[in-house]
Protein backbone atom coordinates (compact mmCIF):
# COMPACT_ATOMS: atom_id res chain seq x y z
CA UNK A 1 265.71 44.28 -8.82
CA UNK A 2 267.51 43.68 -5.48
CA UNK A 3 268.12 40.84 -3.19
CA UNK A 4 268.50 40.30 0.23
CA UNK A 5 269.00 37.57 2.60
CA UNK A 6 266.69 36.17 5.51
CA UNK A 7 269.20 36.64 7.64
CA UNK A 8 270.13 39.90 6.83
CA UNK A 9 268.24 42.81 5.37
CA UNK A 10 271.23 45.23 5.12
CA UNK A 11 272.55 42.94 2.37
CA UNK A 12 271.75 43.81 -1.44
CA UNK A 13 272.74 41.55 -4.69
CA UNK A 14 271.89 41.85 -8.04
CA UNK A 15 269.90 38.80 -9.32
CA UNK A 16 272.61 37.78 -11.23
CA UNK A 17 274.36 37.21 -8.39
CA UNK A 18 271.85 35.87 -5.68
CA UNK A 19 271.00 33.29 -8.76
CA UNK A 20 275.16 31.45 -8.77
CA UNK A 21 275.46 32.25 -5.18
CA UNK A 22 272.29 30.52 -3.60
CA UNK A 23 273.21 30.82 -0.58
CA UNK A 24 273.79 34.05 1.16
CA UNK A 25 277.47 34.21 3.50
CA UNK A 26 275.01 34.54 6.49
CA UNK A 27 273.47 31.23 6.15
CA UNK A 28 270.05 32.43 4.93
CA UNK A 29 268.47 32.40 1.49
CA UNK A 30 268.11 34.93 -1.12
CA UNK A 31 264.33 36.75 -1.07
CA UNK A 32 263.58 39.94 -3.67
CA UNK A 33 264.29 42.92 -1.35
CA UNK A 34 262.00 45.40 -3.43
CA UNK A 35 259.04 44.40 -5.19
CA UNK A 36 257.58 46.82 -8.37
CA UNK A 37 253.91 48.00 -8.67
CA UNK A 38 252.52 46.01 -11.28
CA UNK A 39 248.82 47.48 -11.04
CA UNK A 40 248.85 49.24 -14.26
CA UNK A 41 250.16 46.35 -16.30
CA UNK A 42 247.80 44.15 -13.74
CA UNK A 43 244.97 45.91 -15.38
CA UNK A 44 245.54 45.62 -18.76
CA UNK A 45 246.40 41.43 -19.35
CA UNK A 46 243.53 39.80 -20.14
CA UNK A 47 242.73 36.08 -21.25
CA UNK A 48 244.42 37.11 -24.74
CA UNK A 49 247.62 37.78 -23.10
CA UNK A 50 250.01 34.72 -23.45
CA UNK A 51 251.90 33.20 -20.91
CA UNK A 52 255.78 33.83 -22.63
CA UNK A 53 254.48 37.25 -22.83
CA UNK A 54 253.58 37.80 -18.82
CA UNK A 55 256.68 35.78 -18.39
CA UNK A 56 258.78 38.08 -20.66
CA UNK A 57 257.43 41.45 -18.93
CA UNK A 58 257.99 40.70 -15.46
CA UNK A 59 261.30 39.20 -16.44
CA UNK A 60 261.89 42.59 -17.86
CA UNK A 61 260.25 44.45 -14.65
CA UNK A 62 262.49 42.16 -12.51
CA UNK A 63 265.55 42.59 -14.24
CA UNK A 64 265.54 45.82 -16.06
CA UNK A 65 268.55 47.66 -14.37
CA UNK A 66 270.54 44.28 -15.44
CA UNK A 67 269.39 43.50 -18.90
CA UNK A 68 267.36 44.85 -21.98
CA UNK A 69 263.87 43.89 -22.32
CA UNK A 70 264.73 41.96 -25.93
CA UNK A 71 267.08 39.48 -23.45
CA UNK A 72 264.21 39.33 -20.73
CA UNK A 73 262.17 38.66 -24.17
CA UNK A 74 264.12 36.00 -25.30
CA UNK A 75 264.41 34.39 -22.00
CA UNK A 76 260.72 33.70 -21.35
CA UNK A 77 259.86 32.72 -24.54
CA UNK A 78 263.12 30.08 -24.52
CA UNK A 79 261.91 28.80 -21.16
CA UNK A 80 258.24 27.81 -22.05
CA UNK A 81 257.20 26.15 -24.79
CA UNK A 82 254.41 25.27 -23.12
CA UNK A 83 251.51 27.10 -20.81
CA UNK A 84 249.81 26.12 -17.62
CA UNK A 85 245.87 25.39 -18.56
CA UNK A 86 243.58 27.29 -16.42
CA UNK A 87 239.82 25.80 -16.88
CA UNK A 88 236.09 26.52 -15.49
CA UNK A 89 235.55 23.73 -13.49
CA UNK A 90 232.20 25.35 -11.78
CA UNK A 91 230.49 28.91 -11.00
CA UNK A 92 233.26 30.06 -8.80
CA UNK A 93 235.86 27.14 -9.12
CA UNK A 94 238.82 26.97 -11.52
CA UNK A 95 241.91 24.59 -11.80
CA UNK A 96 245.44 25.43 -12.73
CA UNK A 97 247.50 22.49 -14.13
CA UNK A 98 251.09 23.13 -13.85
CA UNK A 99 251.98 19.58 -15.14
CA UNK A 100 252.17 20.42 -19.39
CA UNK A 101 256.10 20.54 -19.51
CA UNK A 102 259.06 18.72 -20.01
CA UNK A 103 258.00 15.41 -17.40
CA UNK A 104 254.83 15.80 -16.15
CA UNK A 105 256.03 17.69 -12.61
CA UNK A 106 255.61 21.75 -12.16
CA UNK A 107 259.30 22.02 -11.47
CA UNK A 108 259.65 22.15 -15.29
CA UNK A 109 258.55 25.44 -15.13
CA UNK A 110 261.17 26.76 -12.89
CA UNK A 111 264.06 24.98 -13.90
CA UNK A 112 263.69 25.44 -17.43
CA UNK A 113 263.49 29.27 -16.77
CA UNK A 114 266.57 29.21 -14.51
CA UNK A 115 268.31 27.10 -17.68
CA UNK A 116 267.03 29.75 -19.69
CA UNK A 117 268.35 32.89 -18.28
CA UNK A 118 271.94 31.17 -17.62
CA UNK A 119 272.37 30.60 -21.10
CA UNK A 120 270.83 34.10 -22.17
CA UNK A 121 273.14 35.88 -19.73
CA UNK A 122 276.13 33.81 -20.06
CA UNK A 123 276.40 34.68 -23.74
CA UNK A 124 276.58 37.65 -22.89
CA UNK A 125 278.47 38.22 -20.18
CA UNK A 126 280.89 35.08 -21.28
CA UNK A 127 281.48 32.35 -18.46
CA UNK A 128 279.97 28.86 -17.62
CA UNK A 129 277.83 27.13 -14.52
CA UNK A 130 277.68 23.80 -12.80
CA UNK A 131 274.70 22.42 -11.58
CA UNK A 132 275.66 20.37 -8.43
CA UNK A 133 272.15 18.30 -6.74
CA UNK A 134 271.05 15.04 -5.75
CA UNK A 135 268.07 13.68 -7.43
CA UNK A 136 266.08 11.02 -7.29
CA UNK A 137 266.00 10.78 -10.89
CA UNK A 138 263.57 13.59 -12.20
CA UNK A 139 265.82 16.84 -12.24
CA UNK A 140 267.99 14.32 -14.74
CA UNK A 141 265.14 13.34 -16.94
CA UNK A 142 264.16 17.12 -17.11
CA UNK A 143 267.54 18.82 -17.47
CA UNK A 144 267.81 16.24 -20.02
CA UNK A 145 265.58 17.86 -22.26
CA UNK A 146 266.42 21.63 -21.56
CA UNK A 147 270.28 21.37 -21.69
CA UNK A 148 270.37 20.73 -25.33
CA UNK A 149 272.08 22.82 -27.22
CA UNK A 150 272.99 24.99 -24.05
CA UNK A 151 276.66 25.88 -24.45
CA UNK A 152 277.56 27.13 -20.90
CA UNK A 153 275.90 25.06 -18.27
CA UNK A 154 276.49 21.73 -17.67
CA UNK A 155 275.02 19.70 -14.60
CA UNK A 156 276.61 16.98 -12.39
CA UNK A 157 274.08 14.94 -10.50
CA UNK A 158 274.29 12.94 -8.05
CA UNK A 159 271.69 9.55 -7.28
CA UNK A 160 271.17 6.34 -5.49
CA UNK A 161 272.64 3.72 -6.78
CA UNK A 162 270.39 2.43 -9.08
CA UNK A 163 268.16 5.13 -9.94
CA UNK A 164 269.38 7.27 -12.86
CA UNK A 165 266.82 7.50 -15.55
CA UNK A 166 265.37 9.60 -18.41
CA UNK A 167 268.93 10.82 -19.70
CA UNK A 168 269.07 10.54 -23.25
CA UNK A 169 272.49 8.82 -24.58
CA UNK A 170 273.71 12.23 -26.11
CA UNK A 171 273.65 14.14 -22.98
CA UNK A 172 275.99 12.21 -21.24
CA UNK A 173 278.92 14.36 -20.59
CA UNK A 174 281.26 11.31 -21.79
CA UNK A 175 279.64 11.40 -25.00
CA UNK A 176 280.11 15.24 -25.54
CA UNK A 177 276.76 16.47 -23.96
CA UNK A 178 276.05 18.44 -20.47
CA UNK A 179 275.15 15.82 -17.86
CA UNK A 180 277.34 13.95 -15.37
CA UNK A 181 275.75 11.58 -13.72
CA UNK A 182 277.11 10.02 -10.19
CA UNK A 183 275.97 7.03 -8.02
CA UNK A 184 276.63 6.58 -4.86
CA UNK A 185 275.68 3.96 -1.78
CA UNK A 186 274.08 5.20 1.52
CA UNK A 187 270.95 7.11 2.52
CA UNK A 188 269.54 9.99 0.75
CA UNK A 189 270.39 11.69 4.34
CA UNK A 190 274.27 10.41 3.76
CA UNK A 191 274.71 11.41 -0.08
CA UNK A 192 272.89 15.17 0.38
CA UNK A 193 275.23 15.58 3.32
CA UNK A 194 277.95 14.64 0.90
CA UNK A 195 276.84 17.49 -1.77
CA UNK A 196 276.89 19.63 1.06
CA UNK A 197 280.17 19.16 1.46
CA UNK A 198 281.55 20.14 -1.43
CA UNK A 199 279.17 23.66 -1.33
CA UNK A 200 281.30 24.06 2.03
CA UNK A 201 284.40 24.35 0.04
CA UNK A 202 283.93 27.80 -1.14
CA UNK A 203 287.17 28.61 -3.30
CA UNK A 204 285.32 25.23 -5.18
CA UNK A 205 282.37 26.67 -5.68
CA UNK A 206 283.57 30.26 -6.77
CA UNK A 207 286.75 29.21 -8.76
CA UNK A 208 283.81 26.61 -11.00
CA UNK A 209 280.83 28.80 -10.33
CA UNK A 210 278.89 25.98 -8.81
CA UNK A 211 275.17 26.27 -8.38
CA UNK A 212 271.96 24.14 -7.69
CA UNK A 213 268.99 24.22 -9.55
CA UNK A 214 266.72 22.92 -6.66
CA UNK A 215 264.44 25.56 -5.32
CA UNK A 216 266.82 27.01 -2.82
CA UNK A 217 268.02 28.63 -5.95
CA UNK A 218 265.81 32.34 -5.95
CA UNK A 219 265.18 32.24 -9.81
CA UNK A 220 263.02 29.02 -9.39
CA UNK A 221 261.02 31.24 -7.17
CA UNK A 222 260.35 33.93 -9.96
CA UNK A 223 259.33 31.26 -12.29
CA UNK A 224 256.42 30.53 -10.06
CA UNK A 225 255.31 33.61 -9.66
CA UNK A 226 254.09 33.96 -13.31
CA UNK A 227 251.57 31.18 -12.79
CA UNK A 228 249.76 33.79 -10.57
CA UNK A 229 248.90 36.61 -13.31
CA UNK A 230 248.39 34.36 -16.20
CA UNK A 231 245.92 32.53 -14.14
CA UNK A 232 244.38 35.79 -12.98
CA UNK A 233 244.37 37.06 -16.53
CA UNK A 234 242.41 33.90 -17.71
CA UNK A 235 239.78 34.53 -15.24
CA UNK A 236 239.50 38.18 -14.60
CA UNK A 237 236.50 38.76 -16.69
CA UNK A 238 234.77 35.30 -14.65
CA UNK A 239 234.83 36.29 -11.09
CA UNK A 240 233.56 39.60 -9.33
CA UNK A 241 234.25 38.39 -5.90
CA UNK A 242 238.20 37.62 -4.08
CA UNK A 243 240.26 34.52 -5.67
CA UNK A 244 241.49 32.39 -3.27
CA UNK A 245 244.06 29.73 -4.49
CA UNK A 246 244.15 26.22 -3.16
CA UNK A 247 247.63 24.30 -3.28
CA UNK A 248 248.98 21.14 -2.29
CA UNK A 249 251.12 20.35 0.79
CA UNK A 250 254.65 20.93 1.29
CA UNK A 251 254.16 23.34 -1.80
CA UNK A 252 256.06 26.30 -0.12
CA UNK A 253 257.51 27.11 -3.48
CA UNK A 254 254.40 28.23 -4.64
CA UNK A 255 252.68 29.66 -1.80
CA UNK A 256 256.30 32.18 -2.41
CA UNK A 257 255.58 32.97 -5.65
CA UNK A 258 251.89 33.70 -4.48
CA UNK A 259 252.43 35.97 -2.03
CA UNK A 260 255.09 37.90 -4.08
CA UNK A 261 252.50 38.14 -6.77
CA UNK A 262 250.49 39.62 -4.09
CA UNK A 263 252.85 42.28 -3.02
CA UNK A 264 253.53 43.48 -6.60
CA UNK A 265 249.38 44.56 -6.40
CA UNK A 266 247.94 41.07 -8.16
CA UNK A 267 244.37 41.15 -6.61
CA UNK A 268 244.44 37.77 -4.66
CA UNK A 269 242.72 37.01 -1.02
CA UNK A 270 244.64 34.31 0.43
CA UNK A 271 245.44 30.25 0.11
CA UNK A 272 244.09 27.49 1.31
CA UNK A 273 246.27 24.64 1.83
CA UNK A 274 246.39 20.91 4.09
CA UNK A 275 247.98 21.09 7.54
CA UNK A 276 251.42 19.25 7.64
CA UNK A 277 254.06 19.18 10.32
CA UNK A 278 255.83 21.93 9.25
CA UNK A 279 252.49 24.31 8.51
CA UNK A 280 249.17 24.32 10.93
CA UNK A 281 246.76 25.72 12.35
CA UNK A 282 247.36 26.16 16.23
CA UNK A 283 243.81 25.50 18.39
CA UNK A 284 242.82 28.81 17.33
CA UNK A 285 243.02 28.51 13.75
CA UNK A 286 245.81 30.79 13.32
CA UNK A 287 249.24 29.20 10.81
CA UNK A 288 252.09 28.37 12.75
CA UNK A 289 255.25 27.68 11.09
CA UNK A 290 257.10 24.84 12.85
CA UNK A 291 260.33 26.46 12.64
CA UNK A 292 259.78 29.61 13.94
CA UNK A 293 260.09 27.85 17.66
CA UNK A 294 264.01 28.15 17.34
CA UNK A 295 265.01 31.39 16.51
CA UNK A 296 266.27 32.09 13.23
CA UNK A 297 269.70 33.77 14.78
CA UNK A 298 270.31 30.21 16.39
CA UNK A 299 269.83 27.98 13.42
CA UNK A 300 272.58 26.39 11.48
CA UNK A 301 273.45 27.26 7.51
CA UNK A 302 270.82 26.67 4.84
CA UNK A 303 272.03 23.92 2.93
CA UNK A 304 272.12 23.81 -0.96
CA UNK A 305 270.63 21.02 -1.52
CA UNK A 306 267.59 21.45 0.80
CA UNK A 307 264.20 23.50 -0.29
CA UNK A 308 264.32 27.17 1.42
CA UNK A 309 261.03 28.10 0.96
CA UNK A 310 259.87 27.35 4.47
CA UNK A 311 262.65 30.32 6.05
CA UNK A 312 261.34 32.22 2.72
CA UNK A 313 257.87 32.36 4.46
CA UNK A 314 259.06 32.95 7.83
CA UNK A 315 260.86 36.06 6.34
CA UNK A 316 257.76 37.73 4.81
CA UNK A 317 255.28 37.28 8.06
CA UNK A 318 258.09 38.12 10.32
CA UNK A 319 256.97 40.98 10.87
CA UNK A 320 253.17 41.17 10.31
CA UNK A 321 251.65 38.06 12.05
CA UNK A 322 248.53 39.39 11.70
CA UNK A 323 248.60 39.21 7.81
CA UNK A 324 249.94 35.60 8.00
CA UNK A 325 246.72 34.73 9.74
CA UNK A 326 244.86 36.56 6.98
CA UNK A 327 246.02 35.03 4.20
CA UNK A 328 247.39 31.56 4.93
CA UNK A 329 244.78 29.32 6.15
CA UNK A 330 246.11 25.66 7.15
CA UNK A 331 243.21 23.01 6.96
CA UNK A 332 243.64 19.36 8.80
CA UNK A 333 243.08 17.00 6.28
CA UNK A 334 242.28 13.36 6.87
CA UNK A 335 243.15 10.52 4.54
CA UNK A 336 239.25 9.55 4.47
CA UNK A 337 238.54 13.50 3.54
CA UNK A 338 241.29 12.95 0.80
CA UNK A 339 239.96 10.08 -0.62
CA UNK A 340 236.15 11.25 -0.86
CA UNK A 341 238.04 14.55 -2.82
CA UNK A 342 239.33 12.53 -5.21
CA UNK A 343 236.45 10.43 -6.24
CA UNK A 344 234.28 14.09 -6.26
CA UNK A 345 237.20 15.25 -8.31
CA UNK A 346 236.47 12.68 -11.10
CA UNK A 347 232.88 12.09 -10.85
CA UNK A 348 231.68 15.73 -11.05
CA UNK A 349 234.54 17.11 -13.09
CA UNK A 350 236.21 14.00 -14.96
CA UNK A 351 239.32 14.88 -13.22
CA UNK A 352 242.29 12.27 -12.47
CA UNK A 353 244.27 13.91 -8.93
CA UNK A 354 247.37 13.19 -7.66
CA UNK A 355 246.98 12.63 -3.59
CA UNK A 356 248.06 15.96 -3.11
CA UNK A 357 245.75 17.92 -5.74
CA UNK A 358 242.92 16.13 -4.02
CA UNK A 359 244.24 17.10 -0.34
CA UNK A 360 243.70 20.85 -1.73
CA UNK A 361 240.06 20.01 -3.50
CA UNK A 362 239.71 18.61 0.32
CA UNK A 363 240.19 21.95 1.90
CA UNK A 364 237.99 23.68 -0.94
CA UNK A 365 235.13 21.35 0.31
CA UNK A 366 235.74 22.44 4.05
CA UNK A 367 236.10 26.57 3.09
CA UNK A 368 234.77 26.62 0.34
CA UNK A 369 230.91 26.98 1.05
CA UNK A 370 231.71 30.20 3.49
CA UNK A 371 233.68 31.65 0.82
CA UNK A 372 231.28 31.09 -2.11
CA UNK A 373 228.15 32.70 0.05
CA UNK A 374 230.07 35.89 -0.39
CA UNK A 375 230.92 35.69 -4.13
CA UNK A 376 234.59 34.49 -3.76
CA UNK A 377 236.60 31.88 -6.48
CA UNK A 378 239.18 29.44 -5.54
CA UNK A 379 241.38 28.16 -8.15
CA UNK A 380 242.74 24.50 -7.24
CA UNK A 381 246.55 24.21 -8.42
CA UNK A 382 247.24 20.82 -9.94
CA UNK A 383 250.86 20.72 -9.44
CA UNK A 384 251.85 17.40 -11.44
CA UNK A 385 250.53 14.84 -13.91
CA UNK A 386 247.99 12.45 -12.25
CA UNK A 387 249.75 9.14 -14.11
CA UNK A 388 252.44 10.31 -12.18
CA UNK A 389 250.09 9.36 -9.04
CA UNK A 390 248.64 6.28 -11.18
CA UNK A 391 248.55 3.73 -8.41
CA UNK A 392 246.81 5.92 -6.02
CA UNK A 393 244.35 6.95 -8.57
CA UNK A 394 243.52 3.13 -9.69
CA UNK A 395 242.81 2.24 -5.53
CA UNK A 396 240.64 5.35 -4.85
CA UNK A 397 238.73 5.71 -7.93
CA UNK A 398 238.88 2.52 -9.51
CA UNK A 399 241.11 3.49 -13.08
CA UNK A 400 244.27 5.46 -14.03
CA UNK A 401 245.02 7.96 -16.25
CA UNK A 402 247.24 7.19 -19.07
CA UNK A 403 250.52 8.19 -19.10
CA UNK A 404 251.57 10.38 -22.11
CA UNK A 405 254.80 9.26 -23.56
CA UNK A 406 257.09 12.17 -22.47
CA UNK A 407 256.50 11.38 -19.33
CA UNK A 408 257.49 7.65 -19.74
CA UNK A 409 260.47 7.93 -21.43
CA UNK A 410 261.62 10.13 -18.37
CA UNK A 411 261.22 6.84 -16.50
CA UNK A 412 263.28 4.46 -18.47
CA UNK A 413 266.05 3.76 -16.64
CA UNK A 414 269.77 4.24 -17.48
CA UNK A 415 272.78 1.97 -16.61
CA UNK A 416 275.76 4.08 -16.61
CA UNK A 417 278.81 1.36 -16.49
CA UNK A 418 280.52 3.16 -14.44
CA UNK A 419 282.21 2.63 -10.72
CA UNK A 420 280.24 4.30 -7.75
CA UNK A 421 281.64 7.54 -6.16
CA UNK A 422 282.23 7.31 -2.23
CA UNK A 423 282.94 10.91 -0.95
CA UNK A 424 283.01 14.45 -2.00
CA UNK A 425 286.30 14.23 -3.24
CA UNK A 426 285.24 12.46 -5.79
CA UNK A 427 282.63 14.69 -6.58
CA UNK A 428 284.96 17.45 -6.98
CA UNK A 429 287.41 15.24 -9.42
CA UNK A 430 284.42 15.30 -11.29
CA UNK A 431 284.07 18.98 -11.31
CA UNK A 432 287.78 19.65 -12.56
CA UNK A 433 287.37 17.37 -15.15
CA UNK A 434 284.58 19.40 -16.27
């Protein structure tokens, strides 16, 4: 499978590459420049058909000219220990909860996977990888758990002052594990721009083979598109009419992975999704990307350490309009409209919702009735735990959910000991030392 840039389509990478580069020379972001016709294998997964086992054959679909299906294999089935749960919530609705990782938040999924096929490929090929991000806390917790025993990746993070937690004491890169952790004073504006920095220093980043396991990095991005087969596998024999999925906002990632699952002949009809500043509906009701008002030769360099997804979507309707309008469908969403989601959420289903799951059950109560006169099923994504969403939960409906205990000892915070950091320089002392 090949990879191209958003920027420019006469450019073609091998995943392996496009995954430690992240971001393109051009200043764009890496997007699949071919995508195989699944149908046949489409047709033949059914509810049986286990989630390491989609994962492992598009992995090998993906990746074929670049690795033997046993490695593509071995890969999935490292990456997920656990599945998303798809359930019957009514005649023609169905949820997907994407929240049954490592800590409670979908991004498990994806960077899990990415840790996954570093390590698998890395033995192989021999070499290491540096994670450089900001966090506010959670890629810590998570990488945490899935850089155990991994023996050519390690991660330096950098936080707030104040705000590392979930790292266990043993993956501390001072006491022999894979995680360096870094605070720093300022603004989450001031210490991104200060990651940035060092990704600007490119004989840096090639000489230490720096990456970023935010989702500006593409193999996040094929991680979420497995969520859209299994889901369609566990519901194939349940529907005769289109599936529409309903997602959260700012949830770009996904909506990706959705429409990529789309082009590779999954039989899906669109997605239904809240309005937000940088996704609408214009007084027509057509999507308008927010964005796309400055053209994308006049923008400045992706950064690293910011989500992609947004140009990733530009890139795909670039050229079609028509289909955007087809299959994206923006819904204004008021905070009242919310609210009244959530309670339906719990009374009729005994579901706890996170603000944003219950934004996207809001939508399904606006298009949904038009949809279900002509046989259609949405399936609402829950994209993270509802205790993670406790307060908001105990205001609208009145209780919380309880919070499982992987997901609070990701929130017990860590005191380091250490002095803060104050530029990029000292990031990159951290590097060498690594």
């Amino acid at each position: 499978m090949q990879f191209t840039s958003t920027r420019d389509s006469k450019l073609s990478v091998s995943f392996s590459q496009a995954v430690r580069d992240c971001i393109p020379a051009d200043g764009g972001v890496f997007i699949p420049s071919q995508i195989q016709d699944m149908r046949r294998w489409i047709n033949y997964i059914d509810e049986s058909t286990p989630f390491t086992s989609i994962a492992g054959s598009l992995t090998t679909a993906f990746m074929h000219d670049e690795f033997s299906p046993i490695i593509c294999e071995t890969i999935a089935m490292d990456a997920f220990p656990k599945s998303p749960v798809v359930s019957q919530l009514d005649d023609n609705l169905f949820s997907m909860e994407l929240f049954h990782g490592f800590t409670g938040y979908h991004k498990d999924y994806g960077v899990s996977y990415l840790c996954s096929y570093l390590e698998a490929t890395l033995t192989l090929t021999g070499g290491n990888v540096i994670f450089l991000d900001y966090t506010h806390g959670g890629l810590g917790a998570l990488l945490s758990r899935v850089l155990k025993g991994k023996k050519h990746i390690k991660a330096v993070l950098v936080y707030k002052k104040g705000t590392v937690r979930g790292i266990d004491e043993d993956c501390l890169a001072w006491n022999g594990g894979n995680i360096y952790p870094l605070e720093m004073d300022g603004t989450e504006h001031e210490i991104k721009e200060c990651v940035a920095s060092v990704f600007a220093d490119r004989n840096l980043v090639e000489k230490f083979n720096l990456t970023v396991a935010d989702s500006t990095n593409v193999c996040r991005l094929l991680a979420q598109i497995f969520f859209f087969p299994y889901s369609f596998a566990q519901i194939k024999k349940k529907v005769s009419g289109d599936i529409y999925y309903a997602i959260g906002p700012d949830t770009y990632g996904t909506l990706m992975a959705g429409l990529y699952s789309w082009r590779f002949a999954l039989p899906l009809s669109g997605f239904l999704l809240p309005s937000t500043s940088a996704l609408y509906a214009d007084p027509t009701g057509h999507p308008v990307i927010t964005d796309s008002v400055v053209d994308i030769s006049h923008r400045g360099t992706m950064s690293a350490v910011s989500p992609a997804n947004l140009e990733r979507l530009e890139s795909f309707f670039r050229s079609n309009q028509l289909m955007m309008r087809n299959f994206v469908f923006p819904e204004d969403i008021s905070e009242k409209q919310r609210d009244e989601a959530a309670k339906e959420l719990y009374t009729k289903f005994g579901l706890f919702s996170s603000p944003e799951t219950a934004e996207a059950y809001a939508v399904i109560r606006e298009r949904g009735p038009e949809l279900f006169e002509d046989a259609a099923s949405v399936v609402l994504i829950a994209h993270n735990h509802p205790s993670l969403s406790a307060e908001y939960c105990r205001h609208v409906i009145g209780e919380a959910p309880e919070t499982p205990d992987y997901i609070s000892r990701s929130f017990e915070p860590v005191t380091l000991g250490r002095g803060l950091i104050t530029c990029a320089d000292d990031i990159k002392s951290v590097i060498r030392s690594l």
